[in-house]
C-alpha atoms as a PDB file:
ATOM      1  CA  UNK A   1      85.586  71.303  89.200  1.00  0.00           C
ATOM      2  CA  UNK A   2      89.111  70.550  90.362  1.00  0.00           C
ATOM      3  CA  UNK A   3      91.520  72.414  92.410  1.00  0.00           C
ATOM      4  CA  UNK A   4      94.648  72.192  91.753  1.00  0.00           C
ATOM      5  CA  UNK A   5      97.793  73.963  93.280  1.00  0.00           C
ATOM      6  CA  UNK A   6      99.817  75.788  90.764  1.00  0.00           C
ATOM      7  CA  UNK A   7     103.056  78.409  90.673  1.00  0.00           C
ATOM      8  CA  UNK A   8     101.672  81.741  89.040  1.00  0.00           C
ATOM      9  CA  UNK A   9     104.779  83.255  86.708  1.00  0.00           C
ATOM     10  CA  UNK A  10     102.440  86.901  87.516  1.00  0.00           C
ATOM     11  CA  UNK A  11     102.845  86.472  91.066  1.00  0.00           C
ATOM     12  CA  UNK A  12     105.260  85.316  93.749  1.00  0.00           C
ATOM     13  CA  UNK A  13     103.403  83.065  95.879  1.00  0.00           C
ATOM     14  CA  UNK A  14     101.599  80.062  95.753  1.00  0.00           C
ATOM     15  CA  UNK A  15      97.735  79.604  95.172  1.00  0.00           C
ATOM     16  CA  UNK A  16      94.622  77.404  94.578  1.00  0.00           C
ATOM     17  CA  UNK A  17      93.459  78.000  91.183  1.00  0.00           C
ATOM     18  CA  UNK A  18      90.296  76.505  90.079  1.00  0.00           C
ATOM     19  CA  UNK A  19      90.775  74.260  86.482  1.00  0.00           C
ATOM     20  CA  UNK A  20      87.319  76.240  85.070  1.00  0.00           C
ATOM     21  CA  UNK A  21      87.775  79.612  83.929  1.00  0.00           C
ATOM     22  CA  UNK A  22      86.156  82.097  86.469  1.00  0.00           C
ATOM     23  CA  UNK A  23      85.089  86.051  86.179  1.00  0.00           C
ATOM     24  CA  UNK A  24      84.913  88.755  88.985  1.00  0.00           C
ATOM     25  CA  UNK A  25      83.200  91.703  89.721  1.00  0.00           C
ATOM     26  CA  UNK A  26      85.254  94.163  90.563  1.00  0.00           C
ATOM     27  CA  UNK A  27      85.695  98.683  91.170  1.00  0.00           C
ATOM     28  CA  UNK A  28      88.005  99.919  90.166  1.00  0.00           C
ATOM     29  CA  UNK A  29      88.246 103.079  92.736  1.00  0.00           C
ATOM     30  CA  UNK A  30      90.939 105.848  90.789  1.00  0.00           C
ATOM     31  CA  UNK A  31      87.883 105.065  87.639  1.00  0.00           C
ATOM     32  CA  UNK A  32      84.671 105.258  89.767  1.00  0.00           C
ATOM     33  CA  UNK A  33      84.129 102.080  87.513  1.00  0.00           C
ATOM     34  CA  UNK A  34      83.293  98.544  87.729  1.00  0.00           C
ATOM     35  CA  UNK A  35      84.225  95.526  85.303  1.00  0.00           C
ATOM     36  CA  UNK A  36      83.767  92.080  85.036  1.00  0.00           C
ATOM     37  CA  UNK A  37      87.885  90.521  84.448  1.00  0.00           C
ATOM     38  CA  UNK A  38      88.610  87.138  84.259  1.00  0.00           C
ATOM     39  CA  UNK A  39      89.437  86.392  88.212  1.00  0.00           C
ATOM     40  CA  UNK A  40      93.365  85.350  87.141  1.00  0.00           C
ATOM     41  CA  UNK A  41      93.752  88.998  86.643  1.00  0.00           C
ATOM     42  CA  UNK A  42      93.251  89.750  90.111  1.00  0.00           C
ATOM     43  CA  UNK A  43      96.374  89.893  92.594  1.00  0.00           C
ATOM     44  CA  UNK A  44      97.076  90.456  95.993  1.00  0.00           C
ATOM     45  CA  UNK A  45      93.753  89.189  97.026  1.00  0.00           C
ATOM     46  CA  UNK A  46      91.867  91.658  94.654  1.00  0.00           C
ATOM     47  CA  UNK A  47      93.508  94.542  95.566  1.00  0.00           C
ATOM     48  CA  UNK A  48      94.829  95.077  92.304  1.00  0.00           C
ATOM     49  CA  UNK A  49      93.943  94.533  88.932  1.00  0.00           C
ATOM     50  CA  UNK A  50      96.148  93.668  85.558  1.00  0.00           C
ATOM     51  CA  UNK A  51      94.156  95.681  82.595  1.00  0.00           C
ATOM     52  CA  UNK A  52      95.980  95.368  78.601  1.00  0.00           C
ATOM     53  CA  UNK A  53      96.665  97.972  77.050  1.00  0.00           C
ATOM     54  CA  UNK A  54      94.105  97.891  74.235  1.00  0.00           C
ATOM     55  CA  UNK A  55      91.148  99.482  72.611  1.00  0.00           C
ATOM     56  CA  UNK A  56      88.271  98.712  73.963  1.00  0.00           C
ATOM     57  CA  UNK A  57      86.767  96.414  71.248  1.00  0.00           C
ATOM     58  CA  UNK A  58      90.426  94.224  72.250  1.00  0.00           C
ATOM     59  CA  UNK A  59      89.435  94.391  75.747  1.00  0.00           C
ATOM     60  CA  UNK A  60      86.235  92.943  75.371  1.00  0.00           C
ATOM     61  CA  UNK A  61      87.906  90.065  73.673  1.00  0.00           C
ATOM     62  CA  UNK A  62      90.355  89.602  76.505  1.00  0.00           C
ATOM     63  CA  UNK A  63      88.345  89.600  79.071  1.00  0.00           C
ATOM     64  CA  UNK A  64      85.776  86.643  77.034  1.00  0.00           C
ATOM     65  CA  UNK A  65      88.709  85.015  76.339  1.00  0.00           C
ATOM     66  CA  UNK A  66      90.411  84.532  79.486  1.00  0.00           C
ATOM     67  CA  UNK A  67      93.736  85.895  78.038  1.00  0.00           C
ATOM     68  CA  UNK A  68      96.397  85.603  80.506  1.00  0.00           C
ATOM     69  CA  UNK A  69      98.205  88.852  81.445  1.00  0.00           C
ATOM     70  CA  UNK A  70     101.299  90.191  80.866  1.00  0.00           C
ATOM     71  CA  UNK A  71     103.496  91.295  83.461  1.00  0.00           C
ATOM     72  CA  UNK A  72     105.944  93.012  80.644  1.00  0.00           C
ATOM     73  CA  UNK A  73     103.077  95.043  79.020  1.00  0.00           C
ATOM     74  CA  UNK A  74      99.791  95.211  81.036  1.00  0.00           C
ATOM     75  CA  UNK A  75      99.220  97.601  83.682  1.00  0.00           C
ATOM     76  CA  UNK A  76      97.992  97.024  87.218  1.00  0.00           C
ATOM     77  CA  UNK A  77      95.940  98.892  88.996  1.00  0.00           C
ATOM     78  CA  UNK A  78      93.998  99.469  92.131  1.00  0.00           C
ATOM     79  CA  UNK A  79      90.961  97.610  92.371  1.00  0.00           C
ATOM     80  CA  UNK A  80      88.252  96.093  95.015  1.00  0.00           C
ATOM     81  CA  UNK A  81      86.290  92.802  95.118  1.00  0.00           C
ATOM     82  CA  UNK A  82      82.266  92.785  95.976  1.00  0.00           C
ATOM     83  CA  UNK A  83      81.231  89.709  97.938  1.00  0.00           C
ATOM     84  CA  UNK A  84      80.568  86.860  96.349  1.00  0.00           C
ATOM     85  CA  UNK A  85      81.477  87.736  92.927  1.00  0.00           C
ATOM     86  CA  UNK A  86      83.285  84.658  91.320  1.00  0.00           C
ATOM     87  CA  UNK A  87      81.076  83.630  88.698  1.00  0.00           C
ATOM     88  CA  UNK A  88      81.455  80.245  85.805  1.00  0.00           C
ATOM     89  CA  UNK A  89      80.152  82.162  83.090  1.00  0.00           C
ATOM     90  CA  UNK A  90      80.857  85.609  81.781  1.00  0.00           C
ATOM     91  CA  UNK A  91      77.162  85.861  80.003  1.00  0.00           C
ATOM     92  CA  UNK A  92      75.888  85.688  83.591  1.00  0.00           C
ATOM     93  CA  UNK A  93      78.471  88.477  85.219  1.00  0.00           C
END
């Protein structure tokens, strides 16, 4: 696994992304509800979340995919990270 440093287009700062696709863990606290997302859905740290606007069948898809948000059209909410929760494989989240 290599880490490389890229420019996010979603965000305005600078950060270590990891080549290999990666999942969190993560509450969403205005839900009372947890999801696995892929983790380049995550900003500020965690502390928020982009979600698509889709059915839930869509969703699914997205988040096995790895589909990269959409600043235009997805939504971003509030969300916390649980220790530890970066996993390599979403069949194991």
């Amino acid at each position: 696994m290599t880490l490389v440093k890229t420019h996010s287009k979603i965000s305005d700062y600078w950060y270590l992304k990891m080549e290999q696709k990666t999942w969190s863990v993560i509450k969403f606290p205005d839900e009372d509800s947890v999801s696995a997302v892929p983790t380049s859905w995550l900003q500020d740290g965690g502390n928020h979340c982009f979600w698509p606007p889709y059915n839930q069948q869509q969703v699914r898809l997205a988040i096995e995919r790895h589909d990269i948000p959409d600043e235009k059209t997805w939504h971003l909410y509030p969300s916390t990270g649980f220790r530890n929760n970066i996993y390599g494989n979403i069949i194991v989240v």
